[in-house]
C-alpha atoms as a PDB file:
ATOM      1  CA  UNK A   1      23.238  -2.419  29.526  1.00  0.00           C
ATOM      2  CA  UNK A   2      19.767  -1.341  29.845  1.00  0.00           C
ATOM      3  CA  UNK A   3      17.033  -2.796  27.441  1.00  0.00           C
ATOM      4  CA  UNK A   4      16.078  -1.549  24.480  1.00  0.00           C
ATOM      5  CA  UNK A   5      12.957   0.259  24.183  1.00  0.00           C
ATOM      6  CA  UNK A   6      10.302  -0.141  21.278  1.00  0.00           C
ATOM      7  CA  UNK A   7       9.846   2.508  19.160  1.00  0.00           C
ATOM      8  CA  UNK A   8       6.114   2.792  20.042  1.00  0.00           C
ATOM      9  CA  UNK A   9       5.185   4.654  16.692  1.00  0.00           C
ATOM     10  CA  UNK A  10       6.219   1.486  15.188  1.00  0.00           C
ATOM     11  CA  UNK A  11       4.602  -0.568  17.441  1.00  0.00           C
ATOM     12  CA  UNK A  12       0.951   0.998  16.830  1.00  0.00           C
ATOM     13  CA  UNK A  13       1.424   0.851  12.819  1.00  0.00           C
ATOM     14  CA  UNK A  14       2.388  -2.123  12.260  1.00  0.00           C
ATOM     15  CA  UNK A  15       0.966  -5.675  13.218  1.00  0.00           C
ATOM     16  CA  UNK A  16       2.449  -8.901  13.409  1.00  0.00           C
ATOM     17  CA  UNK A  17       0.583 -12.423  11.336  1.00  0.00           C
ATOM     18  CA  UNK A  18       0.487 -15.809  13.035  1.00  0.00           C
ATOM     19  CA  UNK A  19       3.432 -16.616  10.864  1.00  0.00           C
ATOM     20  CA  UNK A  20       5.462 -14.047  11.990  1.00  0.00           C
ATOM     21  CA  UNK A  21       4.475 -11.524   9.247  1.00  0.00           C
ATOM     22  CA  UNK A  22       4.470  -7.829   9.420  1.00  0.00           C
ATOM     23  CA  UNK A  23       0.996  -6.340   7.975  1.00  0.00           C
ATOM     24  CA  UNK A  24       1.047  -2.687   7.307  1.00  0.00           C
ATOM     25  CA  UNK A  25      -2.243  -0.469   6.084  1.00  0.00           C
ATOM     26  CA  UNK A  26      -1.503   1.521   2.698  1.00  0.00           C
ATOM     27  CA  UNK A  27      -0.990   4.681   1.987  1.00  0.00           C
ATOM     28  CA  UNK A  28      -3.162   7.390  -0.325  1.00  0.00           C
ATOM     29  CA  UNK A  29      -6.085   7.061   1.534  1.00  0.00           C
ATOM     30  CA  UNK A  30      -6.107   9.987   3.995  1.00  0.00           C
ATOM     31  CA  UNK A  31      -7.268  13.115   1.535  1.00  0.00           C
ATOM     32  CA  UNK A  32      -7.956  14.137  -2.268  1.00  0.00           C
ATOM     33  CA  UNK A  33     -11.066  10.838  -2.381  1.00  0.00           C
ATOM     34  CA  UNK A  34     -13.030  12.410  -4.800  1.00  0.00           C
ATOM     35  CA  UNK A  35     -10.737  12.304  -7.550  1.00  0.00           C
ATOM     36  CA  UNK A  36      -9.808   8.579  -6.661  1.00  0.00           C
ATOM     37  CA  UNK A  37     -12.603   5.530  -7.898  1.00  0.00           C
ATOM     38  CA  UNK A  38     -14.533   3.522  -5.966  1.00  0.00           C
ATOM     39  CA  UNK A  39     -12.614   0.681  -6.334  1.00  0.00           C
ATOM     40  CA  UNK A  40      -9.255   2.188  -5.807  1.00  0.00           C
ATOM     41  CA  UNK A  41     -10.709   3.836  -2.471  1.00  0.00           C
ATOM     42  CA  UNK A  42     -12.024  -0.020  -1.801  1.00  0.00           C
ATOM     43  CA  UNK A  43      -8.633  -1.645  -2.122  1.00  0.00           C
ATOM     44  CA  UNK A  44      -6.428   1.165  -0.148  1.00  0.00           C
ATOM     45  CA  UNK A  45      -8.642  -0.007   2.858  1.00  0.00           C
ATOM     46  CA  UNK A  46      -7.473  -3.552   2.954  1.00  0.00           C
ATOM     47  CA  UNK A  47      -3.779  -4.451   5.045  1.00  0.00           C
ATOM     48  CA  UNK A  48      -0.973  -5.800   2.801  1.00  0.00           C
ATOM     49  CA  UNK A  49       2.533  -7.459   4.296  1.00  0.00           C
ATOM     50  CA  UNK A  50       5.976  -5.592   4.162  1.00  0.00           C
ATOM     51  CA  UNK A  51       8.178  -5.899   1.653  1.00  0.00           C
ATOM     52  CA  UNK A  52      10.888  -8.670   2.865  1.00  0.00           C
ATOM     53  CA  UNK A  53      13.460  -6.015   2.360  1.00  0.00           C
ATOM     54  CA  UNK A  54      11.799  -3.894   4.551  1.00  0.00           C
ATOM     55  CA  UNK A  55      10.920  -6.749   7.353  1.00  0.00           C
ATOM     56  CA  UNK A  56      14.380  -6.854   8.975  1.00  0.00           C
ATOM     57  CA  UNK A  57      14.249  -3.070  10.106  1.00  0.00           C
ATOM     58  CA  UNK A  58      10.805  -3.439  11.063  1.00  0.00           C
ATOM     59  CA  UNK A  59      11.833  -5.603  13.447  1.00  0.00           C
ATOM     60  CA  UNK A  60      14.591  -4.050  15.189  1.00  0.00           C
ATOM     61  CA  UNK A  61      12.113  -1.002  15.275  1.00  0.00           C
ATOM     62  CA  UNK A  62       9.366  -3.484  17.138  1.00  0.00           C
ATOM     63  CA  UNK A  63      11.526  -5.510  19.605  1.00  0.00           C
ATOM     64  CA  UNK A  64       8.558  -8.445  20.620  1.00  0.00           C
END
């Protein structure tokens, strides 16, 4: 069987920790700032870690 490729979207959004983490960035901060505070805008710029439900598919989607 051939390998399996890595879904390279995947790859390029989401980062692995030194503990074998996923970090991922978080979402609403693209468009519509202005109606959004300062703070809120401040905190959407920071990564957060995947949901463990969520890690499992990750990975199959990021083959390291």
């Amino acid at each position: 069987m051939p390998k399996m490729k890595t879904k390279k979207s995947a790859a390029k959004t989401f980062k692995f920790t030194a503990t074998g983490k996923i970090k991922r960035e978080k979402a609403y901060h693209s468009h519509i700032l202005t109606s959004k505070s300062q703070k809120r805008k401040r905190n959407l710029r920071k990564k957060t870690l995947v949901s463990r439900a969520d890690q499992k598919r990750i990975q199959e989607l990021i083959i390291r």
